[in-house]
PDB file of N, CA and C in Angstrom:
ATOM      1  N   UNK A   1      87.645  73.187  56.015  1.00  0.00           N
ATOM      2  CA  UNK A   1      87.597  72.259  54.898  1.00  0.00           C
ATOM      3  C   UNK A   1      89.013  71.747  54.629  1.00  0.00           C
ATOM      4  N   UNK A   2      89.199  70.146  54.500  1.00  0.00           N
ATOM      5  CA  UNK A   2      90.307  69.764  54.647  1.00  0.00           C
ATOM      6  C   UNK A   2      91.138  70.334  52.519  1.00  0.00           C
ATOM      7  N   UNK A   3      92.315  70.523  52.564  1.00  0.00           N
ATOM      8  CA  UNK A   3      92.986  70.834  51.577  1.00  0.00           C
ATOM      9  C   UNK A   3      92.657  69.177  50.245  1.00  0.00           C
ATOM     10  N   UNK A   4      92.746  69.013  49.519  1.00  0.00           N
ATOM     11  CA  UNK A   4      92.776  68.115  48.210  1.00  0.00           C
ATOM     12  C   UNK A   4      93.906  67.798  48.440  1.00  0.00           C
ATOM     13  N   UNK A   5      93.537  65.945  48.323  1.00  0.00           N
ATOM     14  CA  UNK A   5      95.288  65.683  48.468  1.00  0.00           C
ATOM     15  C   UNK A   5      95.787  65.634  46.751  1.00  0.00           C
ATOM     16  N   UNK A   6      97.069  67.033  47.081  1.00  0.00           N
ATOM     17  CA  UNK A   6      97.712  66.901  45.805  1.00  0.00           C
ATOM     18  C   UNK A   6      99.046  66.702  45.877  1.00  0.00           C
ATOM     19  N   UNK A   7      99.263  65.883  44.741  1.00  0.00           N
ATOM     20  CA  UNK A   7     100.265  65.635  44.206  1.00  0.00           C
ATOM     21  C   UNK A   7     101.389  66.018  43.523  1.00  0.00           C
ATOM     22  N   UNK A   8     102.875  66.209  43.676  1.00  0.00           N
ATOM     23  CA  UNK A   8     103.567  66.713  42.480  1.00  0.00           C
ATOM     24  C   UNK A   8     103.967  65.913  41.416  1.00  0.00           C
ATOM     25  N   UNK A   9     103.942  66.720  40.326  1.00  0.00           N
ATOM     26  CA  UNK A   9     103.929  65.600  39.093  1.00  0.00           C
ATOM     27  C   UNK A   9     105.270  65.050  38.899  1.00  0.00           C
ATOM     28  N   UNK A  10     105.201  63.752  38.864  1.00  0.00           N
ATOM     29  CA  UNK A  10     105.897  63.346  38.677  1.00  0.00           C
ATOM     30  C   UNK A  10     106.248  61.778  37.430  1.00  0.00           C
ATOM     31  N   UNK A  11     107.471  61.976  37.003  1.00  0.00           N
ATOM     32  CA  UNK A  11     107.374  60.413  36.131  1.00  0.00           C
ATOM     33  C   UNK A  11     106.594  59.252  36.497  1.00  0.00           C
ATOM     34  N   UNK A  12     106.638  58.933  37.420  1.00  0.00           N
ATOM     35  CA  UNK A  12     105.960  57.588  38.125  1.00  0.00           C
ATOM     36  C   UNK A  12     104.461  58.099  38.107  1.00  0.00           C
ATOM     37  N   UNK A  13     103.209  59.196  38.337  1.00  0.00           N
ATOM     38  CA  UNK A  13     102.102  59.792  38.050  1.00  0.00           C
ATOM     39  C   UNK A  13     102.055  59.433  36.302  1.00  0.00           C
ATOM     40  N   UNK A  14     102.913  60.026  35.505  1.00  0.00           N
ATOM     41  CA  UNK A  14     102.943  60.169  34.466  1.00  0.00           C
ATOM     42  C   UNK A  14     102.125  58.600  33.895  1.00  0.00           C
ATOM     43  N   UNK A  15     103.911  57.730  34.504  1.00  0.00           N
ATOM     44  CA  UNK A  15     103.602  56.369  33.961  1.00  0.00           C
ATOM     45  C   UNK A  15     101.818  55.286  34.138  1.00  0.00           C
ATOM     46  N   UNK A  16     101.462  56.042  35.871  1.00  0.00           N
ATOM     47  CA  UNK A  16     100.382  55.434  35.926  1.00  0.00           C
ATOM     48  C   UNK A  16      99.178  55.919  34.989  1.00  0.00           C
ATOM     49  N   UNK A  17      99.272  57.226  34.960  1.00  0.00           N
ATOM     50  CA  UNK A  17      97.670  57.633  34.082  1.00  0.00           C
ATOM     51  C   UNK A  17      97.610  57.076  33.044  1.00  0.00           C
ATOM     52  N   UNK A  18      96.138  57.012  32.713  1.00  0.00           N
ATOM     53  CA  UNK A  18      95.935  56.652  31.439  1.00  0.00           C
ATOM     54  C   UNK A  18      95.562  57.607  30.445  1.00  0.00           C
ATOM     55  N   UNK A  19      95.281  58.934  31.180  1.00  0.00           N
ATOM     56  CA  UNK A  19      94.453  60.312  31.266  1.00  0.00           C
ATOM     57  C   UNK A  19      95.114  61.631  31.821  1.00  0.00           C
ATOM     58  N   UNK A  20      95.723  62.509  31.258  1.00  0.00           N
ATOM     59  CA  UNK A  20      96.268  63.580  31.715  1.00  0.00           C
ATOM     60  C   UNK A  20      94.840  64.934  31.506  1.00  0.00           C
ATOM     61  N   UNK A  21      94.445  65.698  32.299  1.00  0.00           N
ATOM     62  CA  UNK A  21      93.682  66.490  31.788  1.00  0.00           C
ATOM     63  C   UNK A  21      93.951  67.703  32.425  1.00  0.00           C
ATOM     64  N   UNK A  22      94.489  68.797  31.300  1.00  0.00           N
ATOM     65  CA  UNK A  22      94.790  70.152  31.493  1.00  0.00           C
ATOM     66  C   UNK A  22      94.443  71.408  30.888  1.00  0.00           C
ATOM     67  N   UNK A  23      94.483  72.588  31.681  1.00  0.00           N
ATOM     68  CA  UNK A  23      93.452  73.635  31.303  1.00  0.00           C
ATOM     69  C   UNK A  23      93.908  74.157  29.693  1.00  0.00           C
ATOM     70  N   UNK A  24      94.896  74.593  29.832  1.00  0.00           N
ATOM     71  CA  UNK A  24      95.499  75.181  28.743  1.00  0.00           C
ATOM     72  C   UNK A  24      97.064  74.533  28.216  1.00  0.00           C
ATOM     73  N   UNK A  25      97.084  74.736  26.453  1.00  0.00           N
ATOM     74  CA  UNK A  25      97.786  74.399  25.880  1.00  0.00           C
ATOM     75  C   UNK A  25      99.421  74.527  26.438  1.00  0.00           C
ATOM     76  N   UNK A  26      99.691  75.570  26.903  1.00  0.00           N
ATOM     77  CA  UNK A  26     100.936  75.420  27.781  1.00  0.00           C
ATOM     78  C   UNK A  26     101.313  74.806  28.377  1.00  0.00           C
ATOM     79  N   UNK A  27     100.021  74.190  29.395  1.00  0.00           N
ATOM     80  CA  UNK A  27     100.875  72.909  31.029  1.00  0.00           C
ATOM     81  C   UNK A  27     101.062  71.940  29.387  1.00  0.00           C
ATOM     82  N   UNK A  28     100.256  71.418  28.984  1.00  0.00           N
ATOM     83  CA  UNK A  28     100.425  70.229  27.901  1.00  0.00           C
ATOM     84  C   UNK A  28     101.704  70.429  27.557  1.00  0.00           C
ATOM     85  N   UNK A  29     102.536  71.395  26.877  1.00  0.00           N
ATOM     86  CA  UNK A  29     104.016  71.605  26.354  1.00  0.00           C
ATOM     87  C   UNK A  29     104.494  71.242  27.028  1.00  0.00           C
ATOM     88  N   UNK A  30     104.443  71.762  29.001  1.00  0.00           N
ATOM     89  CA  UNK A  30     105.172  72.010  29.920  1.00  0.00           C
ATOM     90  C   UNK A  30     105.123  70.433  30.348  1.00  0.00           C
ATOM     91  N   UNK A  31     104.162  69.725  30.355  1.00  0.00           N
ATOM     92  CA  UNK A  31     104.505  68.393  30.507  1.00  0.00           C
ATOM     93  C   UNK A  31     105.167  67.539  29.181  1.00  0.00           C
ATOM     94  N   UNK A  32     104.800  68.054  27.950  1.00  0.00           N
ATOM     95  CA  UNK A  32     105.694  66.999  27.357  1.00  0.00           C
ATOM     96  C   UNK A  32     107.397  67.315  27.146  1.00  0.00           C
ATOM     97  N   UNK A  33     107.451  68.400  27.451  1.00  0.00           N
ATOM     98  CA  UNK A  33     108.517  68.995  27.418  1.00  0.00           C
ATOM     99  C   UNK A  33     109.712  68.306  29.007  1.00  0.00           C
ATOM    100  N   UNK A  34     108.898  68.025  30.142  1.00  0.00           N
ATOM    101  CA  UNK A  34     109.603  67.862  30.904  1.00  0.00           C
ATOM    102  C   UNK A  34     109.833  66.092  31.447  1.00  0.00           C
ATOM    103  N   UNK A  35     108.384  65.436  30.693  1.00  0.00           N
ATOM    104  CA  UNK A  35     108.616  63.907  31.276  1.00  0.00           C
ATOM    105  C   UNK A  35     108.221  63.175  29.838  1.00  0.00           C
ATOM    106  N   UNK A  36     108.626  61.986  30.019  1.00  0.00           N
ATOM    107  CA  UNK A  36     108.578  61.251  28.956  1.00  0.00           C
ATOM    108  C   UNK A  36     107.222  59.730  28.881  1.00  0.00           C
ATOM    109  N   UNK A  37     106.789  59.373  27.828  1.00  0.00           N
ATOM    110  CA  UNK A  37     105.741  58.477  27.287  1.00  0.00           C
ATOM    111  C   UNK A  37     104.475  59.338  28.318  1.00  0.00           C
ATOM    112  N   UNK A  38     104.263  60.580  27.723  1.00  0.00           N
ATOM    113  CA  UNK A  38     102.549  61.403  27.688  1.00  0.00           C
ATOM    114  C   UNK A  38     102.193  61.455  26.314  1.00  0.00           C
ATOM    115  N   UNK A  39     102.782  61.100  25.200  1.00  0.00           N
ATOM    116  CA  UNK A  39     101.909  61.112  23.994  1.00  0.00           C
ATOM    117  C   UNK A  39     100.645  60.497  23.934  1.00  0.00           C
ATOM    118  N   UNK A  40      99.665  60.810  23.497  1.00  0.00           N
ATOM    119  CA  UNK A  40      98.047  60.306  24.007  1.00  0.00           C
ATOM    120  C   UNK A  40      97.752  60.168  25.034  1.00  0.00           C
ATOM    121  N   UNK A  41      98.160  60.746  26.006  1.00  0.00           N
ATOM    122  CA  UNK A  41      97.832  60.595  26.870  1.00  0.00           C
ATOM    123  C   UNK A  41      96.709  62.032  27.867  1.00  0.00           C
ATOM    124  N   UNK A  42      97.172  63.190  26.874  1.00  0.00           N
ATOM    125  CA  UNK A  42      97.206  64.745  27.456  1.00  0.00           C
ATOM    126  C   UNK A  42      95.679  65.523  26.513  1.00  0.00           C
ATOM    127  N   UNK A  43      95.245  65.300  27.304  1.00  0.00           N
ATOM    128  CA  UNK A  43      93.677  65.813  26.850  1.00  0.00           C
ATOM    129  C   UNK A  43      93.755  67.701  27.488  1.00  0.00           C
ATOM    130  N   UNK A  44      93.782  68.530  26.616  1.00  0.00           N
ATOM    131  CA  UNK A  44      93.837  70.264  26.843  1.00  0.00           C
ATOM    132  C   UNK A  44      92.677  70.389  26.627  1.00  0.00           C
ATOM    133  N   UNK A  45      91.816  70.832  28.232  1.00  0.00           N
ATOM    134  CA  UNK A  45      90.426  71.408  27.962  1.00  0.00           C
ATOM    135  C   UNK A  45      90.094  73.199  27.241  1.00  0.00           C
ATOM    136  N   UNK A  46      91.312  73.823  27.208  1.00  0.00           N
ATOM    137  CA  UNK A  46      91.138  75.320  26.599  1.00  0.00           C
ATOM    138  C   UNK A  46      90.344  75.997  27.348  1.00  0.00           C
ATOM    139  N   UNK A  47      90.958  75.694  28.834  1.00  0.00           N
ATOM    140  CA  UNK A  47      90.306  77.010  30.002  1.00  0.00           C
ATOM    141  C   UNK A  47      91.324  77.731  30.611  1.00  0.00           C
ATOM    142  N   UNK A  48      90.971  79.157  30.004  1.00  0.00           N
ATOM    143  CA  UNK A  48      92.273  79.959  30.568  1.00  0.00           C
ATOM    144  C   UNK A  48      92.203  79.719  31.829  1.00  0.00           C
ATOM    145  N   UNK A  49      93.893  79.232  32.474  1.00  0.00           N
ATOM    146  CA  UNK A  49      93.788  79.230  33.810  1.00  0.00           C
ATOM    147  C   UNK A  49      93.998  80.666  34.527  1.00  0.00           C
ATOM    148  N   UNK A  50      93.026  81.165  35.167  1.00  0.00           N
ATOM    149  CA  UNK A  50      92.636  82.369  35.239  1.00  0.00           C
ATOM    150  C   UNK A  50      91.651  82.178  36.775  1.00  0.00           C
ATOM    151  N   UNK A  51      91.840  81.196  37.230  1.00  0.00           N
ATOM    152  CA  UNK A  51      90.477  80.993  38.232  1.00  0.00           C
ATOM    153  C   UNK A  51      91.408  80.591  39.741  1.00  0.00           C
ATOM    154  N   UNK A  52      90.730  80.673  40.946  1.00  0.00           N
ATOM    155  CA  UNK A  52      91.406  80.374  42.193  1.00  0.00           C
ATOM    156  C   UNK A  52      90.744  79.304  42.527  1.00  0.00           C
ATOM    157  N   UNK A  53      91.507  78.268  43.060  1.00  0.00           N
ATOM    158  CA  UNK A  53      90.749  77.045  43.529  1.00  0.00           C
ATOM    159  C   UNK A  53      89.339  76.774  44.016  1.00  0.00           C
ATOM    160  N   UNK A  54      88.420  76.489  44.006  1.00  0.00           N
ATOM    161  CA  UNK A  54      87.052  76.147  44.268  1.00  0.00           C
ATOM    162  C   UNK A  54      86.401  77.526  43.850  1.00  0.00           C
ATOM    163  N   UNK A  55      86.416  77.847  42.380  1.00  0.00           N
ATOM    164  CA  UNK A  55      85.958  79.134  41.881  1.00  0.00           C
ATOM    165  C   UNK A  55      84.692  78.340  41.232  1.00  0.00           C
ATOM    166  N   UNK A  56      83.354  78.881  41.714  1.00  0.00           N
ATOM    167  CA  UNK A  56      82.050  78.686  40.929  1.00  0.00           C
ATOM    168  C   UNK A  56      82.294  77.985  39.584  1.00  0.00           C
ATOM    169  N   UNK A  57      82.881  79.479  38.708  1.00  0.00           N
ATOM    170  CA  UNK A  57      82.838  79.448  37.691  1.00  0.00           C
ATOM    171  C   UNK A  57      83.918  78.428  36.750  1.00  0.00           C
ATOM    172  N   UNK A  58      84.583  78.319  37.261  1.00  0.00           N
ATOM    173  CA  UNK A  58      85.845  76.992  36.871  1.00  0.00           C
ATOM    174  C   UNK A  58      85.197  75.517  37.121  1.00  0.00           C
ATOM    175  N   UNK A  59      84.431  75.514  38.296  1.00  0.00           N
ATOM    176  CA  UNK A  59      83.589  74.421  38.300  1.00  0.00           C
ATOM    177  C   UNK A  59      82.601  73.862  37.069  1.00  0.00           C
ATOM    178  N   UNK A  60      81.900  75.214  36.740  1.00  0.00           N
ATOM    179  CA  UNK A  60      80.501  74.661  35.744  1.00  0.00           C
ATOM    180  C   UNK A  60      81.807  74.571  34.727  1.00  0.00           C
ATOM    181  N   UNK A  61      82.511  74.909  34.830  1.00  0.00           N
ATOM    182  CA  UNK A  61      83.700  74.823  32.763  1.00  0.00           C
ATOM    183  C   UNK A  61      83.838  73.580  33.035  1.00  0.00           C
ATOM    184  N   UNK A  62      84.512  73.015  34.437  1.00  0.00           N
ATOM    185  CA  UNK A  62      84.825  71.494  34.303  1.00  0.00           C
ATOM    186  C   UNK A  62      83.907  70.440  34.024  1.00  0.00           C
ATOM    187  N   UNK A  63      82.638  70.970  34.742  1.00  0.00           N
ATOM    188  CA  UNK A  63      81.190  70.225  34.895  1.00  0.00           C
ATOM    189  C   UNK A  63      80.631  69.865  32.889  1.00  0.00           C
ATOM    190  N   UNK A  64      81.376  70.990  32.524  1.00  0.00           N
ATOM    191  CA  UNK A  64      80.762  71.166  31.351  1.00  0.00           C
ATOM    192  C   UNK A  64      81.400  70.323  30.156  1.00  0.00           C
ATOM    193  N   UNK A  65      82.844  69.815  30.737  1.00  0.00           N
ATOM    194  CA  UNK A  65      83.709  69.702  29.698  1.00  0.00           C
ATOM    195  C   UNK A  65      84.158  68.437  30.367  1.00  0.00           C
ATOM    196  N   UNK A  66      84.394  68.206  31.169  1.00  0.00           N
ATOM    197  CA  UNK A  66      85.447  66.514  31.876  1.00  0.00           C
ATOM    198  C   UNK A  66      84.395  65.426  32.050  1.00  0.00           C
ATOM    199  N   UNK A  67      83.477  65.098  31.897  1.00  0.00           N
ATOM    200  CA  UNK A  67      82.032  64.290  31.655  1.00  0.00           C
ATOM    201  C   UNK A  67      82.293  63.294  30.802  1.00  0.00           C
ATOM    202  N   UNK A  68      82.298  64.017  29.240  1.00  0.00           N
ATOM    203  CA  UNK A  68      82.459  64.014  28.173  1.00  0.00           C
ATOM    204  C   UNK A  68      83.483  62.799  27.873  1.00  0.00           C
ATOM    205  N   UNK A  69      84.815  63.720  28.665  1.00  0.00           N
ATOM    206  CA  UNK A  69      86.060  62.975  27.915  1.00  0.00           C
ATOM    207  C   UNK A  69      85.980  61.226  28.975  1.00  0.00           C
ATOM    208  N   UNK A  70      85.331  61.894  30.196  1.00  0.00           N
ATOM    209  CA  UNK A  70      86.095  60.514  31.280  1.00  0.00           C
ATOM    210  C   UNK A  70      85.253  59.196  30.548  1.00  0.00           C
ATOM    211  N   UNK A  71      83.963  59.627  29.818  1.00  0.00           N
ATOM    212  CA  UNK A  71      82.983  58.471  29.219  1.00  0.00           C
ATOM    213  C   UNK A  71      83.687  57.818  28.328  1.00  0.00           C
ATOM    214  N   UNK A  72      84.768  58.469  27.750  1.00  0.00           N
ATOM    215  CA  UNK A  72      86.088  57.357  26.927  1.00  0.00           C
ATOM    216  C   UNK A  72      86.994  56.593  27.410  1.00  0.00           C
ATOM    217  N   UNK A  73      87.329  56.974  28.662  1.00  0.00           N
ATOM    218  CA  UNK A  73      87.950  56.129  29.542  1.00  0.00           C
ATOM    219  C   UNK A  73      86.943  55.142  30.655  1.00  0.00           C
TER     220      UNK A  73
END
């Protein structure tokens, strides 16, 4: 199975989203803390990150919760 193409975050990522979405309240600090214009931009779903990539159970949390928000965008 090929790897997810990911990205490192960066200002120029920053500038394009319109939508930041992260598990827990910390990355949110950790990004506003390190790049600049993410105000409204940083949606914290409150899932301990606690899970290993393609974990069942991290799936149904996302399934359950990122639906929701993307129907605003």
């Amino acid at each position: 199975m090929p790897e997810p193409d990911c990205k490192p975050l960066s200002q120029k990522l920053i500038d394009w989203a319109d939508l930041i979405i992260v598990m827990e309240p910390m990355h949110s600090q950790y990004i506003e803390a390190q790049y600049q214009r993410v105000v409204g931009k940083i949606h914290v779903l409150n899932i301990a990150d606690v899970y290993f990539r393609d974990d069942p159970k991290l799936k149904r949390e996302l399934l359950k919760k990122v639906p929701s928000i993307l129907e605003k965008y």
